[in-house]
Protein backbone atom coordinates (compact mmCIF):
# COMPACT_ATOMS: atom_id res chain seq x y z
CA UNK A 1 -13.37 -3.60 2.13
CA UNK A 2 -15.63 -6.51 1.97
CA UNK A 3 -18.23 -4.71 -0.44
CA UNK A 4 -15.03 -3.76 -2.56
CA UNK A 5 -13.75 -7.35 -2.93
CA UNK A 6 -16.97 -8.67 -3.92
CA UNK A 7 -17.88 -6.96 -6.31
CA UNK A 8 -14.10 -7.35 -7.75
CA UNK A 9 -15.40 -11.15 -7.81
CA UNK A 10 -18.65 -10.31 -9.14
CA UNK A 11 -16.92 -8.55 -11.98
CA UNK A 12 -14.39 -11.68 -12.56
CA UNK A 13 -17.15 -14.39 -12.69
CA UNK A 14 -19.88 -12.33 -14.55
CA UNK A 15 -18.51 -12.99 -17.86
CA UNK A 16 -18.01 -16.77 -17.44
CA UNK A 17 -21.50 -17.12 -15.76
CA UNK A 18 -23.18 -14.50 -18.63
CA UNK A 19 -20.54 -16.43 -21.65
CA UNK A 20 -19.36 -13.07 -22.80
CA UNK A 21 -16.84 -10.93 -22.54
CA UNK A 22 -17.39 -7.83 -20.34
CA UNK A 23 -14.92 -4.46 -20.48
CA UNK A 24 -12.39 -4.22 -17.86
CA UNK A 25 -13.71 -2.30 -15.07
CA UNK A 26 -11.51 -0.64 -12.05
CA UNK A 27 -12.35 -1.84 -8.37
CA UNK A 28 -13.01 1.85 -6.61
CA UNK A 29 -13.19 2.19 -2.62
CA UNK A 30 -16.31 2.13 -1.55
CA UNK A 31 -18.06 5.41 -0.53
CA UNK A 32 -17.68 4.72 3.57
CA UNK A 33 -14.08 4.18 3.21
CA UNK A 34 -12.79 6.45 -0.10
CA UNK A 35 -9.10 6.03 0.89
CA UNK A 36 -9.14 2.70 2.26
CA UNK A 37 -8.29 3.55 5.97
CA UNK A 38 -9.54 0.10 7.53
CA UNK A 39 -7.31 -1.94 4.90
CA UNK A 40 -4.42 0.63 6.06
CA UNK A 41 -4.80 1.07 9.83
CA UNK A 42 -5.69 -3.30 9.67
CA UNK A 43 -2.24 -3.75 8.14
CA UNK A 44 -0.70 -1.25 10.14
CA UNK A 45 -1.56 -2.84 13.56
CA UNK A 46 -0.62 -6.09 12.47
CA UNK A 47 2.85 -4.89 11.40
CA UNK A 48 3.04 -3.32 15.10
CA UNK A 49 2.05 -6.56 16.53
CA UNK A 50 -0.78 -4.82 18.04
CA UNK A 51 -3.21 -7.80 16.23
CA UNK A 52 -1.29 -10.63 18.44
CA UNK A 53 1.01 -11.49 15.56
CA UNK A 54 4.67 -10.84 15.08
CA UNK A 55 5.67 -12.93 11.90
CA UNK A 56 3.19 -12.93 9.24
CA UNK A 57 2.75 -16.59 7.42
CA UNK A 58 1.86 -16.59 3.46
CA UNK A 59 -1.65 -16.74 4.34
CA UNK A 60 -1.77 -13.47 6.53
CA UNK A 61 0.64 -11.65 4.23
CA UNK A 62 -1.68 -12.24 1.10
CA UNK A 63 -5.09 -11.65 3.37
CA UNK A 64 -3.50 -7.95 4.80
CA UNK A 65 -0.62 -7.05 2.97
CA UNK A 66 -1.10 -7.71 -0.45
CA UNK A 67 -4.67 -5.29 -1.16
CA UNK A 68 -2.19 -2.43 0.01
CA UNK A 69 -0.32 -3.06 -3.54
CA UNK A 70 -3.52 -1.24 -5.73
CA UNK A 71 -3.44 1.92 -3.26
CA UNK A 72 -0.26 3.56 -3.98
CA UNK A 73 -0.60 7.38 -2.60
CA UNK A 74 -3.80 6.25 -0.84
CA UNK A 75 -2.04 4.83 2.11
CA UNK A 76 -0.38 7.83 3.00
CA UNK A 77 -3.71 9.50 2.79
CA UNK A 78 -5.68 6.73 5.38
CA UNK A 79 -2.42 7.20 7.88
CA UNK A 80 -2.49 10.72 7.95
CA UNK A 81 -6.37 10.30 8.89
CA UNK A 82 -5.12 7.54 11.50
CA UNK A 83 -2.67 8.59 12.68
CA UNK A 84 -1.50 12.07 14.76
CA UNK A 85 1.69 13.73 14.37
CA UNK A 86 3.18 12.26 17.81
CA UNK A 87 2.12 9.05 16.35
CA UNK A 88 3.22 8.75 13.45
CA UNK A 89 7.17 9.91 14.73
CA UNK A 90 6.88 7.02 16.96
CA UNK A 91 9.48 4.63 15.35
CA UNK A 92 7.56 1.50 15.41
CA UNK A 93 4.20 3.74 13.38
CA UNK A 94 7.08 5.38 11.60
CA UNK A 95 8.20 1.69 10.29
CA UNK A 96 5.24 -0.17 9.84
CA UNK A 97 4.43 3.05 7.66
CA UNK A 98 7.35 2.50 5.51
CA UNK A 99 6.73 -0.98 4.94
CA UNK A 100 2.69 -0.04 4.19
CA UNK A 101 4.39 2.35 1.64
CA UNK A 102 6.82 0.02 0.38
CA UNK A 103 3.87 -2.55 -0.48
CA UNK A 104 1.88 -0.07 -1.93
CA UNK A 105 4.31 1.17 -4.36
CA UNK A 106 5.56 -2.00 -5.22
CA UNK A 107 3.93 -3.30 -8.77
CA UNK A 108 3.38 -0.80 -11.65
CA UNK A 109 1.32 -3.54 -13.50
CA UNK A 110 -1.12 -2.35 -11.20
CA UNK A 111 -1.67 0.95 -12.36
CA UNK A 112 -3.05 -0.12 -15.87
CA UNK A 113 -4.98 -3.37 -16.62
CA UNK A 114 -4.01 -4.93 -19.58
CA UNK A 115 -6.81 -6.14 -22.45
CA UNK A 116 -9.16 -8.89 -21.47
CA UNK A 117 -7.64 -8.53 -17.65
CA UNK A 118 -9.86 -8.41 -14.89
CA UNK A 119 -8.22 -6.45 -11.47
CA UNK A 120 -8.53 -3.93 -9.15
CA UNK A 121 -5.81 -1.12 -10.31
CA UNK A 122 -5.20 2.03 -8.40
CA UNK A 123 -6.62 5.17 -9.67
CA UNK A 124 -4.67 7.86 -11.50
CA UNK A 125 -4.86 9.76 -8.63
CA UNK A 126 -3.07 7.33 -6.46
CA UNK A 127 -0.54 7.15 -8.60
CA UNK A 128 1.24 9.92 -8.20
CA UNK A 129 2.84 10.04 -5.15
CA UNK A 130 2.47 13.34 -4.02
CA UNK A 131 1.13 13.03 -0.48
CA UNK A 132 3.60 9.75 0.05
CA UNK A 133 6.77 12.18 -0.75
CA UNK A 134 5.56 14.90 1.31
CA UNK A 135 5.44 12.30 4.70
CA UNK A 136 8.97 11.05 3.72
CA UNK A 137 10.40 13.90 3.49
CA UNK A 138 8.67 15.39 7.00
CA UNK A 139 9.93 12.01 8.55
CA UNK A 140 13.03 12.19 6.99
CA UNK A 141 13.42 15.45 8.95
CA UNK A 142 11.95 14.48 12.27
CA UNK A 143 13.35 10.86 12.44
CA UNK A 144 17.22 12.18 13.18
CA UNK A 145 17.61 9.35 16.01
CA UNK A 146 17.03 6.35 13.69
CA UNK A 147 19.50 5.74 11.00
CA UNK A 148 17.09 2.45 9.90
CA UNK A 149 14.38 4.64 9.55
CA UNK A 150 16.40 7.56 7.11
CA UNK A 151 18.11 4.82 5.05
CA UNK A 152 14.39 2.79 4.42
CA UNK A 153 12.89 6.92 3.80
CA UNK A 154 16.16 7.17 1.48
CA UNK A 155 14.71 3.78 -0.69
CA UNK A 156 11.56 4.81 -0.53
CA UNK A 157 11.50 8.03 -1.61
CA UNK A 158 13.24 6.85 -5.20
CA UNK A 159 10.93 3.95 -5.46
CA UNK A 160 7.76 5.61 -5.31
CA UNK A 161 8.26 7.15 -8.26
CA UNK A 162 7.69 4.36 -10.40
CA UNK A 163 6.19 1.94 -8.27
CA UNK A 164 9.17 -0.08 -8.62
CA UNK A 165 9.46 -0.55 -4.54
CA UNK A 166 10.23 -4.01 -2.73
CA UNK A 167 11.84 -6.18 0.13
CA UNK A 168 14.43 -7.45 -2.14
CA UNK A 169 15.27 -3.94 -3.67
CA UNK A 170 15.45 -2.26 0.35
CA UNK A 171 18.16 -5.01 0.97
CA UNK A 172 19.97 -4.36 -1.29
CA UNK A 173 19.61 -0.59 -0.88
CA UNK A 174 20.66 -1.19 2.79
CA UNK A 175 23.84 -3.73 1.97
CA UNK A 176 25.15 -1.90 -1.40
CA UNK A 177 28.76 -1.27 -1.45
């Protein structure tokens, strides 16, 4: 994750440092993590409070949540490698998952970097959320003693889609007339 991040700076300062303009490159996983699972299974501990924090601050919510937005479909992929079946039905695994997936699908501006932009963007692959609507619906099927849980899967699974997923939208899923 470090390598990854540096070199997304590398790419963002090389054309001040070299005074040219340099083609917009894509920030890929590196080769010993190709679907990000210590970015996931980081951001899923600290949403179980298994990292010795409950409430995130600004600072800890850009640091650990906010690299989960360029992953999209990844993130299902690194939990699925984290995670067993048992754990992943537990319902505090089950929710920090949902919230993981809710981040990840949450900015299509991602996706595609606009001309002259510099940023990491999630790969075409990620993008379609296959593998993410696939876990929904097995939770969605397995979760029957947590109404929470099927309402945020109900969300979700519309969301994905389009990458159009957020708190704000989930709240007002949950408290819609």
């Amino acid at each position: 994750m470090r390598l990854a991040l540096l070199i997304c700076l590398a790419l963002v300062g090389t054309p001040f440092l070299a005074g040219q303009e340099q083609p917009v490159k894509t920030c890929q996983p590196t080769s010993d993590d190709l679907y990000s699972i210590g970015v996931v299974s980081r951001a899923m501990r600290l949403l179980n409070g298994e990292e010795g924090i409950n409430v995130f601050t600004k600072a800890e919510d850009i640091r650990y949540i906010r690299p989960l937005i360029a992953l999209g479909d990844r993130v299902s992929i690194a939990v699925l490698k984290t995670y067993s079946v048992e754990e992943i039905l537990q319902v505090k695994n089950a929710d920090a998952y949902l919230t993981v997936v809710r981040n990840a699908f949450s900015s299509r501006s991602h996706l595609f970097s606009r001309p002259g932009e510099q940023s990491c963007v999630v790969s075409e692959v990620d993008a379609d959320p296959k593998v993410t609507l696939f876990v929904l619906t097995y939770l969605k099927y397995k979760m029957v003693s947590s109404p929470g849980i099927e309402k945020r899967i109900a969300y979700l699974g519309g969301c994905v889609k389009d990458f159009t997923c957020s708190s704000q939208g989930e709240y007002a899923f949950f408290h819609k007339p």
